[in-house]
N, C-alpha and C. Protein backbone atom coordinates (compact mmCIF):
# COMPACT_ATOMS: atom_id res chain seq x y z
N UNK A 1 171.59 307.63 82.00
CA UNK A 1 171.21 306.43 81.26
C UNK A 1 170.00 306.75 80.39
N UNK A 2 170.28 306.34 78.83
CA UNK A 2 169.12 307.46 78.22
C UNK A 2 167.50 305.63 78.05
N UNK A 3 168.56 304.87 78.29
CA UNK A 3 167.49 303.74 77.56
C UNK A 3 166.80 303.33 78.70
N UNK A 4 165.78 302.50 78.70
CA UNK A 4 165.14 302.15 80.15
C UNK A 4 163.94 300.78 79.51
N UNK A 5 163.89 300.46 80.44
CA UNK A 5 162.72 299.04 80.34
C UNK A 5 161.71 299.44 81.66
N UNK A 6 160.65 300.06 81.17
CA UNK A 6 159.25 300.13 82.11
C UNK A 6 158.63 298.63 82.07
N UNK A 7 158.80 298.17 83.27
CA UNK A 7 158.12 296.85 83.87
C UNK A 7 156.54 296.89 84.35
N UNK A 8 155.67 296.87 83.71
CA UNK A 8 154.40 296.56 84.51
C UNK A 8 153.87 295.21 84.93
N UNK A 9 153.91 295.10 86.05
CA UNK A 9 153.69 293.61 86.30
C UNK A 9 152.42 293.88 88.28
N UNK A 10 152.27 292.85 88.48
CA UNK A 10 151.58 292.43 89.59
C UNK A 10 152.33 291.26 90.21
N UNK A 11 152.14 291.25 91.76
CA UNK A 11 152.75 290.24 92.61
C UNK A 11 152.00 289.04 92.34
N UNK A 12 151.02 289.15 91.98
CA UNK A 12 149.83 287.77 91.46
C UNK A 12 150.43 286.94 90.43
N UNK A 13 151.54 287.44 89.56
CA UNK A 13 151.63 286.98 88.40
C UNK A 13 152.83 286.00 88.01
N UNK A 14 152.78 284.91 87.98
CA UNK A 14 154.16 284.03 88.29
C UNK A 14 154.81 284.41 87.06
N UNK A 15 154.33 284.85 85.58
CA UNK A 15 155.30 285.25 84.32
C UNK A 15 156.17 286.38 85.41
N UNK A 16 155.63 287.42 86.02
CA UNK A 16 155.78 288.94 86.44
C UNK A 16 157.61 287.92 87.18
N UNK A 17 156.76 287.37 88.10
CA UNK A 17 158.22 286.91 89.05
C UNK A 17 158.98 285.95 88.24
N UNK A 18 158.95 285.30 87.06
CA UNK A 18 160.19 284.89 86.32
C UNK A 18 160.66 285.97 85.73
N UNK A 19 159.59 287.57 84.79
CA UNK A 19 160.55 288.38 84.57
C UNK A 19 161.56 289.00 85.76
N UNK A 20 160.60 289.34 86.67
CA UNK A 20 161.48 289.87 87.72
C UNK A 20 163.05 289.52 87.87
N UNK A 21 163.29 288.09 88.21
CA UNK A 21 164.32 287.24 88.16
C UNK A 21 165.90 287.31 87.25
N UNK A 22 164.99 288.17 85.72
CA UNK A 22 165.52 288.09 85.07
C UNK A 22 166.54 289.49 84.24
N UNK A 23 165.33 290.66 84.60
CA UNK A 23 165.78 291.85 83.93
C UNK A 23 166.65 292.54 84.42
N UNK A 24 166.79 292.59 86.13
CA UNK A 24 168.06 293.32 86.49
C UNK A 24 169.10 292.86 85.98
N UNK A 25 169.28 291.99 85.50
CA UNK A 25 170.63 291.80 84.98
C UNK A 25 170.50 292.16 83.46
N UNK A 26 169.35 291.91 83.00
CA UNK A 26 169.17 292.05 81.42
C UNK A 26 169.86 293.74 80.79
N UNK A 27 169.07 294.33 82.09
CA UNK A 27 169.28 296.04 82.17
C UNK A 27 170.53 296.10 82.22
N UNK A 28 171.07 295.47 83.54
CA UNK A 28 172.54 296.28 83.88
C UNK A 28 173.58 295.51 82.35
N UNK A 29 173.79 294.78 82.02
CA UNK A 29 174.02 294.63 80.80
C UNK A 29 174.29 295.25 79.43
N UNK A 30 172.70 295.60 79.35
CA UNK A 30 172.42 296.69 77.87
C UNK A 30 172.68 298.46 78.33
N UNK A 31 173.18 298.33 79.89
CA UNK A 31 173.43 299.82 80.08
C UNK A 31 171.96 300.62 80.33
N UNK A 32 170.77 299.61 80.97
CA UNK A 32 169.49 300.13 80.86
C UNK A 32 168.93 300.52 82.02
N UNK A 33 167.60 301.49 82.41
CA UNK A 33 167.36 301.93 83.34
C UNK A 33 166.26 301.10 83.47
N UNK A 34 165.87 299.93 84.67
CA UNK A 34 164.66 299.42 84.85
C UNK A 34 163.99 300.14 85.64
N UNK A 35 162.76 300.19 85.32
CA UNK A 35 161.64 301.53 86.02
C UNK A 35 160.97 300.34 86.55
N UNK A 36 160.32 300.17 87.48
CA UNK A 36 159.21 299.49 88.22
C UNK A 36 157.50 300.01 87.80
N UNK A 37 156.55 299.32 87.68
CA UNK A 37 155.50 300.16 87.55
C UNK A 37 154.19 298.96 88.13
N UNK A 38 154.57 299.22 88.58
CA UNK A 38 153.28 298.58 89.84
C UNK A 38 152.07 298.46 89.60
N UNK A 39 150.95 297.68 89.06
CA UNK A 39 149.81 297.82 88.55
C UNK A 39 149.04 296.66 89.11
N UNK A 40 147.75 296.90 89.50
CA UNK A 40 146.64 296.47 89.39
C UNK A 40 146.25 295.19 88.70
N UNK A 41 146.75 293.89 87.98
CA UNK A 41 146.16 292.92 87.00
C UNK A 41 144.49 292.67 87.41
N UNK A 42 143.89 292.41 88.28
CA UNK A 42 142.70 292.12 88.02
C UNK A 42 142.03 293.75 87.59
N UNK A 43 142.33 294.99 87.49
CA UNK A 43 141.57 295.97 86.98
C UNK A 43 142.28 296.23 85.61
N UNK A 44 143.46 295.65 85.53
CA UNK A 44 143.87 295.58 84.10
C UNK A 44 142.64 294.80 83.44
N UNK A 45 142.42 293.51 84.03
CA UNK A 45 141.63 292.59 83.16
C UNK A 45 140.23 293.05 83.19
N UNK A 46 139.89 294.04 84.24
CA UNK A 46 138.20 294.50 83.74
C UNK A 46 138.18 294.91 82.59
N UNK A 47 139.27 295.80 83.12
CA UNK A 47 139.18 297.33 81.88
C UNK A 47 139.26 296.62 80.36
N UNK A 48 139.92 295.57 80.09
CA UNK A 48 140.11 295.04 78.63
C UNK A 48 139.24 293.67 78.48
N UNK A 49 139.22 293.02 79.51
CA UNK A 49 137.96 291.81 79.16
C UNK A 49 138.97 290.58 79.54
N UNK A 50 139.91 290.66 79.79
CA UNK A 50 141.14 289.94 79.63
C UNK A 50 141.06 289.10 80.88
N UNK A 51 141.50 287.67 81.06
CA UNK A 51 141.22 286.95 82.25
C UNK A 51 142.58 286.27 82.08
N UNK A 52 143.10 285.65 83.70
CA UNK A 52 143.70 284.75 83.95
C UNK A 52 143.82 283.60 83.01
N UNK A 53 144.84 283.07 82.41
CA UNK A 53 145.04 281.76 81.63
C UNK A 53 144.59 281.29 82.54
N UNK A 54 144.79 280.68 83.75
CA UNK A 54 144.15 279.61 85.22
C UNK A 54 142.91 279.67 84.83
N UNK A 55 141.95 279.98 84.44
CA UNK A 55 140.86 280.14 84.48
C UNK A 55 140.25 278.84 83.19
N UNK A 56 140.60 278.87 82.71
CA UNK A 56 140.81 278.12 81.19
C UNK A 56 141.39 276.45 81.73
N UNK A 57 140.81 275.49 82.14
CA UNK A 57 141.51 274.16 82.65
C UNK A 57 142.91 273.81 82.12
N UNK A 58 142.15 273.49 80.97
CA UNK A 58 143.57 273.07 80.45
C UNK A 58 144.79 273.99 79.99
N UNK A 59 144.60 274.88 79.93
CA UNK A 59 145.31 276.21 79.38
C UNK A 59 145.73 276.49 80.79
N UNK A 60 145.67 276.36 81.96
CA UNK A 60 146.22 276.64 83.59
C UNK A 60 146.78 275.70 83.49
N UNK A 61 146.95 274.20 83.12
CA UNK A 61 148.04 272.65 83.58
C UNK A 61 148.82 273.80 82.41
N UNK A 62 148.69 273.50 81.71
CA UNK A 62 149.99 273.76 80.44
C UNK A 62 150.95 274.77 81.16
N UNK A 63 150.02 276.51 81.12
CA UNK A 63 150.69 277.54 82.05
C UNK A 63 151.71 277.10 83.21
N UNK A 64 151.21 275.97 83.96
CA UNK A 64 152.32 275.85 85.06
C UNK A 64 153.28 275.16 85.05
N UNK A 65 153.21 274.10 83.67
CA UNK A 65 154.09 273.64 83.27
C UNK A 65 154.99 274.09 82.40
N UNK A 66 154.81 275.23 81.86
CA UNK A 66 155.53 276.40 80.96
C UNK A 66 156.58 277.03 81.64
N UNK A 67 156.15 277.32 83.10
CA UNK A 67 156.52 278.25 83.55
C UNK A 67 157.26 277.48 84.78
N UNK A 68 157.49 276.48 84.65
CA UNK A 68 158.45 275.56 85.68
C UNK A 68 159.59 275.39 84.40
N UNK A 69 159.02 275.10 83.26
CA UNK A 69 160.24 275.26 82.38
C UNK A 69 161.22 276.21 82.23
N UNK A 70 160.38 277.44 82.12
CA UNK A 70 161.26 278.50 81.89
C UNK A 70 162.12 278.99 83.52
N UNK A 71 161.44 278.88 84.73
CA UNK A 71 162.11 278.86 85.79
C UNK A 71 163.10 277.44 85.50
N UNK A 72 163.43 276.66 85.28
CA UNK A 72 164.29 276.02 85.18
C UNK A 72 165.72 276.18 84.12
N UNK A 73 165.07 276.79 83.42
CA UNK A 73 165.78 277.03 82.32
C UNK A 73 166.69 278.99 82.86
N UNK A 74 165.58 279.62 83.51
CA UNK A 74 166.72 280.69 84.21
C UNK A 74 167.89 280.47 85.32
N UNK A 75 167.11 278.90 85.91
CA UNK A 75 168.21 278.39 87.27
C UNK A 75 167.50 279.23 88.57
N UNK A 76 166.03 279.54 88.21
CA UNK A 76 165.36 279.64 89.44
C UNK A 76 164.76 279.47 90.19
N UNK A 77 164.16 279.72 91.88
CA UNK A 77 163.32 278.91 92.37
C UNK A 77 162.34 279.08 91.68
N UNK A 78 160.91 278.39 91.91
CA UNK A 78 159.49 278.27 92.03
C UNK A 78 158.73 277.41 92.01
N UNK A 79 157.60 277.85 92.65
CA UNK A 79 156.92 276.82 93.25
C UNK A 79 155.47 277.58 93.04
N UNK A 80 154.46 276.82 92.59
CA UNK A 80 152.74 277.45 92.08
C UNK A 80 152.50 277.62 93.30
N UNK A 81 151.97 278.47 93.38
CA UNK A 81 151.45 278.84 95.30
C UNK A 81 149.66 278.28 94.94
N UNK A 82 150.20 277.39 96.75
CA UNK A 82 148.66 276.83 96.44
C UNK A 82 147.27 277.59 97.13
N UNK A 83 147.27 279.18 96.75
CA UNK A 83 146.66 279.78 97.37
C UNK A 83 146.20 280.56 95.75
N UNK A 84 146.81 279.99 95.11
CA UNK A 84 146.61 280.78 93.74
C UNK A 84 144.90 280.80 93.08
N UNK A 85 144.30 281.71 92.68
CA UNK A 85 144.70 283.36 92.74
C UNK A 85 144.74 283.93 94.18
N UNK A 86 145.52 285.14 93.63
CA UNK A 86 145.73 286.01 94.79
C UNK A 86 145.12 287.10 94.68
N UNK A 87 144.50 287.68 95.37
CA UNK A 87 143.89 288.98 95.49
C UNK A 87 144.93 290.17 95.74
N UNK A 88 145.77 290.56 94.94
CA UNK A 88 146.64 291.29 95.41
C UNK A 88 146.52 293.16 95.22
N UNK A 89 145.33 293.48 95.70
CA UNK A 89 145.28 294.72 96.11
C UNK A 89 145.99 295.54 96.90
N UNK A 90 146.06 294.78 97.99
CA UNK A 90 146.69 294.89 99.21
C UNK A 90 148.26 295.09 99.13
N UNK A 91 148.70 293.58 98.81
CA UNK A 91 149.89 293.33 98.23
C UNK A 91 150.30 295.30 97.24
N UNK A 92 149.71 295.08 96.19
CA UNK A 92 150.51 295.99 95.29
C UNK A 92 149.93 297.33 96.04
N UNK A 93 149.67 297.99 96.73
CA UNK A 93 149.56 299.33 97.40
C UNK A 93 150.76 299.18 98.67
N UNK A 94 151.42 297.82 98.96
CA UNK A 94 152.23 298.27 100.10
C UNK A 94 153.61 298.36 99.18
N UNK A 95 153.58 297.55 98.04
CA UNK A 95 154.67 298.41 97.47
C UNK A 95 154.96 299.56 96.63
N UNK A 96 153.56 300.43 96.38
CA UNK A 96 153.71 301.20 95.91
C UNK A 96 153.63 302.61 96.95
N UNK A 97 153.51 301.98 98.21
CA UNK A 97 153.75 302.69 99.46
C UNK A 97 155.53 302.75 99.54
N UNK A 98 155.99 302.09 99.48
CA UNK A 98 157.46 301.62 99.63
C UNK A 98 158.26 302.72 98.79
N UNK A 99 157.44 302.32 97.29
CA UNK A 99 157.98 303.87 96.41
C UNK A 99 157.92 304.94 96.93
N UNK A 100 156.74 305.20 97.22
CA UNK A 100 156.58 306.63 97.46
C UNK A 100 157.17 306.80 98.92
N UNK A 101 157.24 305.83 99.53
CA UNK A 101 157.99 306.66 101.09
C UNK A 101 159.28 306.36 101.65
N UNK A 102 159.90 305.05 101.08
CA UNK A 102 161.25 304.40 101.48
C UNK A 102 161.49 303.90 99.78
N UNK A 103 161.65 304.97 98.28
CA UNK A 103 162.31 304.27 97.29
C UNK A 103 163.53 303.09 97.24
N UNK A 104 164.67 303.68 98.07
CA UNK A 104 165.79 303.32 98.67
C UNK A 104 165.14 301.63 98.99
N UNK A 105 164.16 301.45 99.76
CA UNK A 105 163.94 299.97 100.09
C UNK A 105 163.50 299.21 98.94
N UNK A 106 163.21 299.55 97.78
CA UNK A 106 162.34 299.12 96.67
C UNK A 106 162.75 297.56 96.47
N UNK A 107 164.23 297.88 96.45
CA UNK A 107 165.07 296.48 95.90
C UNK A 107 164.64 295.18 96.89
N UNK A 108 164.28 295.78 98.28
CA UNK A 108 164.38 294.84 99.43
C UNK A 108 162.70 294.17 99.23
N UNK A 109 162.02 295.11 99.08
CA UNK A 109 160.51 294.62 99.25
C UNK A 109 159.95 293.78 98.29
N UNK A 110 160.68 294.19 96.86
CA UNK A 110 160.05 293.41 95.53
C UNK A 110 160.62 291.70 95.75
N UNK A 111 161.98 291.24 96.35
CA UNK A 111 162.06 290.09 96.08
C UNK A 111 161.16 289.28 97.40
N UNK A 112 161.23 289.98 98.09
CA UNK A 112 161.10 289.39 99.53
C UNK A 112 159.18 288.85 99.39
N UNK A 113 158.40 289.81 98.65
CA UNK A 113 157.05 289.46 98.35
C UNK A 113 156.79 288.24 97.25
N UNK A 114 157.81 288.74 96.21
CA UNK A 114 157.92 287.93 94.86
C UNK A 114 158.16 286.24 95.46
N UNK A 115 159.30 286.70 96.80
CA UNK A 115 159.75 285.14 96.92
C UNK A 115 158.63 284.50 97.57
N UNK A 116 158.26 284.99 98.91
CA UNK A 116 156.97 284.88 100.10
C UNK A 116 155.63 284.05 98.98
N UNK A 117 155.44 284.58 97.95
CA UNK A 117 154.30 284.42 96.90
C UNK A 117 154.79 282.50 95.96
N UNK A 118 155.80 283.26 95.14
CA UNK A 118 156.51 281.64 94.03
C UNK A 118 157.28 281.51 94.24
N UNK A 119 158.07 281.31 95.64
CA UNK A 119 158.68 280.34 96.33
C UNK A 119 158.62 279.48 97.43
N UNK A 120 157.78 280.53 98.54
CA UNK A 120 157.63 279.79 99.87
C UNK A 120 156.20 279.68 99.70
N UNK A 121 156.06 279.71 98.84
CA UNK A 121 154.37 279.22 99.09
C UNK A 121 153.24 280.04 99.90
N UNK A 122 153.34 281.21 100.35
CA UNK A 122 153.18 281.67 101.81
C UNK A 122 151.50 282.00 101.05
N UNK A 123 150.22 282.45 101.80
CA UNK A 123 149.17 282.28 102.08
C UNK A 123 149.13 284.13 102.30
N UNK A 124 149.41 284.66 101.05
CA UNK A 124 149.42 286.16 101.53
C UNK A 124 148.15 286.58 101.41
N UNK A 125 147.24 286.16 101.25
CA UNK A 125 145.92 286.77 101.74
C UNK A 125 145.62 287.20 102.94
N UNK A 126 147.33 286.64 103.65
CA UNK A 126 146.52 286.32 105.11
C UNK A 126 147.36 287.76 106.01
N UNK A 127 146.75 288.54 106.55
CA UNK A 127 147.81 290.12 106.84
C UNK A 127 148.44 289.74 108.00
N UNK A 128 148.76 288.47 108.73
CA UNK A 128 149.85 288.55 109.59
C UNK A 128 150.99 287.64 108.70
N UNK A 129 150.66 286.64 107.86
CA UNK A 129 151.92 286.23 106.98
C UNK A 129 152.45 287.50 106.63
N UNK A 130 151.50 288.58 106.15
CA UNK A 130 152.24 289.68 105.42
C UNK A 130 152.75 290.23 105.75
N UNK A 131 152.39 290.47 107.30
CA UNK A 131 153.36 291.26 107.92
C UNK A 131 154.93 290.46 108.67
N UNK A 132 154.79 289.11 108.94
CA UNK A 132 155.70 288.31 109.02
C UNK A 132 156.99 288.15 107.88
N UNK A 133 156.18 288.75 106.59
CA UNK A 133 157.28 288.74 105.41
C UNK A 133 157.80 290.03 105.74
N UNK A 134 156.80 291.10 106.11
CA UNK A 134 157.71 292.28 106.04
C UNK A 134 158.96 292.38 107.12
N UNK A 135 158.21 291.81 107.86
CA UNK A 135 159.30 292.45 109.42
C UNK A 135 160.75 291.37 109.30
N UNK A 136 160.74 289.86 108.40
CA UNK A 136 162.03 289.28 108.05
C UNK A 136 162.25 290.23 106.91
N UNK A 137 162.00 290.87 106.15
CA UNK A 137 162.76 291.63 104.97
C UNK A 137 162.93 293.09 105.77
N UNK A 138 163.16 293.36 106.98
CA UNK A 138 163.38 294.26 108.40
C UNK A 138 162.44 296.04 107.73
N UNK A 139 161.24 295.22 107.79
CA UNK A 139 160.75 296.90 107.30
C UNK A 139 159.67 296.85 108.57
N UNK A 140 158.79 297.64 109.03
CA UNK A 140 157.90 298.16 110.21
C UNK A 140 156.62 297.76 109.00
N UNK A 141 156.07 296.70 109.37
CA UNK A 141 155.18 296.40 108.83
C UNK A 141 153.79 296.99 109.39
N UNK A 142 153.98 297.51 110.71
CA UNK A 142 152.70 298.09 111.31
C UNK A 142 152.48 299.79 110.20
N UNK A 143 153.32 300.09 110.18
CA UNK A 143 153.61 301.30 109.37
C UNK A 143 153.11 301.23 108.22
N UNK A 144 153.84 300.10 107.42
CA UNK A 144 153.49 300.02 105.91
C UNK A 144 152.31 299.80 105.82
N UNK A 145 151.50 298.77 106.54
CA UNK A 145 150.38 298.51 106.43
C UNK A 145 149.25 299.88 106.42
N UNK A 146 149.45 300.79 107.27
CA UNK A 146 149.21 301.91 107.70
C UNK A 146 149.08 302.87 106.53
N UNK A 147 149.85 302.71 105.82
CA UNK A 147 150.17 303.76 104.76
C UNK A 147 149.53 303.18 103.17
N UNK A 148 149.18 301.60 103.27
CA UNK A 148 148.40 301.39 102.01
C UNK A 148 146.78 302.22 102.27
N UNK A 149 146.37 302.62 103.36
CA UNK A 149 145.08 303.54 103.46
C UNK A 149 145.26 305.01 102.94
N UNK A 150 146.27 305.48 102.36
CA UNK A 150 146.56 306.39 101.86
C UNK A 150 146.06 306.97 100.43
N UNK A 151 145.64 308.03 100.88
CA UNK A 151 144.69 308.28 99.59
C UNK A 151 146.26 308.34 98.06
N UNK A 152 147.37 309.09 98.42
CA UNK A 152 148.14 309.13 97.45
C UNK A 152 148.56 307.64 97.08
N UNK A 153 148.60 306.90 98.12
CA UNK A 153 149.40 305.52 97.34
C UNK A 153 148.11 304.87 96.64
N UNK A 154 146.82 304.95 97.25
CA UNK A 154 145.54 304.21 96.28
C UNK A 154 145.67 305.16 94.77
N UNK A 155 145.63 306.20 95.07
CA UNK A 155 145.96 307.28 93.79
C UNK A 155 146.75 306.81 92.84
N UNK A 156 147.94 306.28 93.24
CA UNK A 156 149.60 306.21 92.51
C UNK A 156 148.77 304.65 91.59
N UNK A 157 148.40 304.17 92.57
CA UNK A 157 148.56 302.46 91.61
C UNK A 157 147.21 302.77 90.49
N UNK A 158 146.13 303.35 90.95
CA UNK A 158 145.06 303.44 89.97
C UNK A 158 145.43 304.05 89.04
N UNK A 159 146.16 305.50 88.98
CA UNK A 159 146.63 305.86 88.06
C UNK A 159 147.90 305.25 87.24
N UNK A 160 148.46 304.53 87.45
CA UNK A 160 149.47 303.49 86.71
C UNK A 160 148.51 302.08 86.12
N UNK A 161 147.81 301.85 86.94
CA UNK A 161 147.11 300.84 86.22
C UNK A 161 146.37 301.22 85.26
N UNK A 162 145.70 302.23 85.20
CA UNK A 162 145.23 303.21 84.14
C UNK A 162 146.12 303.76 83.03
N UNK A 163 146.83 304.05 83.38
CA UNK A 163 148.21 304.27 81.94
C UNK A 163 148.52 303.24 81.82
N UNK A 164 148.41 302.00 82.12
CA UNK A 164 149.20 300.63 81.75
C UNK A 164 147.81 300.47 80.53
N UNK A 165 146.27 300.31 80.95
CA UNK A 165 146.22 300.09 79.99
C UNK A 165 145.78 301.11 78.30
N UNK A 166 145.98 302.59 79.01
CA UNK A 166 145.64 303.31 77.73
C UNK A 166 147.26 302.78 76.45
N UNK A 167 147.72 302.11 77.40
CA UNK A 167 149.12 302.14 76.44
C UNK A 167 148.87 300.68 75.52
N UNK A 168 147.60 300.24 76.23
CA UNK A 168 147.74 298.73 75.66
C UNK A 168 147.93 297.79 76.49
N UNK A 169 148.18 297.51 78.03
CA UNK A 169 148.53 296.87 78.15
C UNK A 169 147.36 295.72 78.73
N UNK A 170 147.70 294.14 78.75
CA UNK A 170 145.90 293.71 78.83
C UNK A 170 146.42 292.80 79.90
N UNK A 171 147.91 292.09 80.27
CA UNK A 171 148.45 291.34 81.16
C UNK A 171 149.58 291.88 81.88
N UNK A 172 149.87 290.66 82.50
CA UNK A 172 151.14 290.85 83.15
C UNK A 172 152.37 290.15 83.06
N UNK A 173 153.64 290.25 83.01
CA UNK A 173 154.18 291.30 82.78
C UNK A 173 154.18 291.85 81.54
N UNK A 174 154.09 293.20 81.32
CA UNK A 174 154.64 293.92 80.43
C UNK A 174 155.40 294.95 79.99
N UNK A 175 156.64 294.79 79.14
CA UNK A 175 157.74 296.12 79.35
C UNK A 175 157.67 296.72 78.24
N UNK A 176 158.14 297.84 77.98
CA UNK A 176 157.79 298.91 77.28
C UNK A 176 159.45 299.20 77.06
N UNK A 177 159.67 299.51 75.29
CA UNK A 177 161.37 300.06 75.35
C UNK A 177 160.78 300.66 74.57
N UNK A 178 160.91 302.45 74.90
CA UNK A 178 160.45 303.35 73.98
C UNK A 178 158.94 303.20 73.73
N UNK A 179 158.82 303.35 72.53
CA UNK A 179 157.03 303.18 72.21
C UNK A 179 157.00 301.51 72.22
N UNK A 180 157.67 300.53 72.10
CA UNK A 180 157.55 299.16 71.76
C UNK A 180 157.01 298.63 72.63
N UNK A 181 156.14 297.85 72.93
CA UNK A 181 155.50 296.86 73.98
C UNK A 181 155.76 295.40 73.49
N UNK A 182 156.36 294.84 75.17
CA UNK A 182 156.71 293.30 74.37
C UNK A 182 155.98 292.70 75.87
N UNK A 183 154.95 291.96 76.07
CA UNK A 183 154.12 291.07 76.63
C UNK A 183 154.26 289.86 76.88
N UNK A 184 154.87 289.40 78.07
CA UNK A 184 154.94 288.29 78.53
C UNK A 184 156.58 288.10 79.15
N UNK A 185 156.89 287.24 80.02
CA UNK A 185 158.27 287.04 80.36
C UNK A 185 158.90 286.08 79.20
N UNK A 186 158.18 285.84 78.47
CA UNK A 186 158.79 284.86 77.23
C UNK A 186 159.18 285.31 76.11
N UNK A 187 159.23 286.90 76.13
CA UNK A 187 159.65 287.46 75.31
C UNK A 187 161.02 289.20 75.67
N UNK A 188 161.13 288.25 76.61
CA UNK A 188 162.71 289.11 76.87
C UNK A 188 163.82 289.26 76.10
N UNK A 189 163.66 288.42 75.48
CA UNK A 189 165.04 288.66 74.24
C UNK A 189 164.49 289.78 73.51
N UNK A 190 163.38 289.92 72.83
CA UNK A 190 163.29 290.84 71.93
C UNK A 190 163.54 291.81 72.85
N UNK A 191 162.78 292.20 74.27
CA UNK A 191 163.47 293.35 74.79
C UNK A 191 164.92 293.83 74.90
N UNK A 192 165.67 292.62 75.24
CA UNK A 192 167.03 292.64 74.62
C UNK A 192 167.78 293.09 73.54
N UNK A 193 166.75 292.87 72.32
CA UNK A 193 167.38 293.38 70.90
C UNK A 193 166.67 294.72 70.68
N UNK A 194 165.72 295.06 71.02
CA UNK A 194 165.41 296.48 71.48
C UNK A 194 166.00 297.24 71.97
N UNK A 195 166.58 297.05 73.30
CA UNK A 195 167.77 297.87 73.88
C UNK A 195 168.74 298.29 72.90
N UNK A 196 169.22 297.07 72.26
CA UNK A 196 170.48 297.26 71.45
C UNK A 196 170.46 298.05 70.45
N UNK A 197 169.00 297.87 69.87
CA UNK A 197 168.89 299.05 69.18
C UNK A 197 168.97 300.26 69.29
């Protein structure tokens, strides 16, 4: 498969989990390879100056009302988690543990967090919810947990969050077709007509 859509996104990011929702099928479609790329958003936003829309009053009501639209408009769940923001350090090193040690599980871990986060509402700050999500999505959560202390998986995400932003990138989600960068889950079509190209 020569074409591909590099996804950079964070579990923090409710655009990230409407793209999520949306591109495996977008991919299998255009004949495309979706790459995962796991990053950091709050060291995205040091590194560029870049902050949370939530942060902004009125610009956070609008955001969640945007984004109940467009989940409605894909035919999917969500729900604003009322724990929002999330500190998801933690979060994104156990799935970039997952890459590097069970790839094969990738598919299982991304929805099961994505859902745990903007659907069930769940309180993942908290490391026995987290591990309660892991062990129903049947992974050894004593393990995984175990393995985000890993100097290679802290390695893997800093260095991806670091190429996310020498490439430009300042939020989340963002996919990449070829050199093109298209920013935001509201702009999937053009990734669409990108492919096609």
């Amino acid at each position: 498969m020569s074409k591909t859509v590099e996804f950079f996104f964070d579990l923090g990011s409710p655009a990230s989990y409407l793209a999520h929702t949306q591109l495996p099928d977008l991919c299998r479609d255009a004949g495309a390879e979706l790459v995962y790329r796991p990053m950091l958003l709050g060291g995205v936003f040091q590194a560029t100056g870049n902050a949370s829309p939530a942060m902004i009053p009125a610009k956070g009501r609008y955001m969640i009302r945007d984004l109940a639209r467009f989940a409605e408009r894909y035919g999917v769940p969500m729900r604003f988690n009322p724990h929002f923001p999330i500190n998801t350090l933690t979060l994104m090193r156990l799935l970039v543990a997952v890459q590097l040690h069970q790839p094969e599980r990738f598919d299982d871990a991304l929805p099961a967090l994505f859902r745990a986060i903007w659907v069930d509402g769940v309180n993942m700050g908290d490391p026995v919810k987290v591990a309660g999500v892991l062990v129903a999505a049947g992974f050894d959560a004593a393990a995984l947990q175990a393995q985000i202390a890993e100097p290679a998986v802290k390695d893997a995400l800093k260095v991806t969050t670091e190429e996310a932003v020498k490439r430009g990138v300042f939020g989340a989600p963002t996919c990449f077709v070829g050199g093109e960068m298209f920013f935001g889950q509201d702009r999937l079509d053009f990734v669409r007509e990108a492919l096609r190209g």
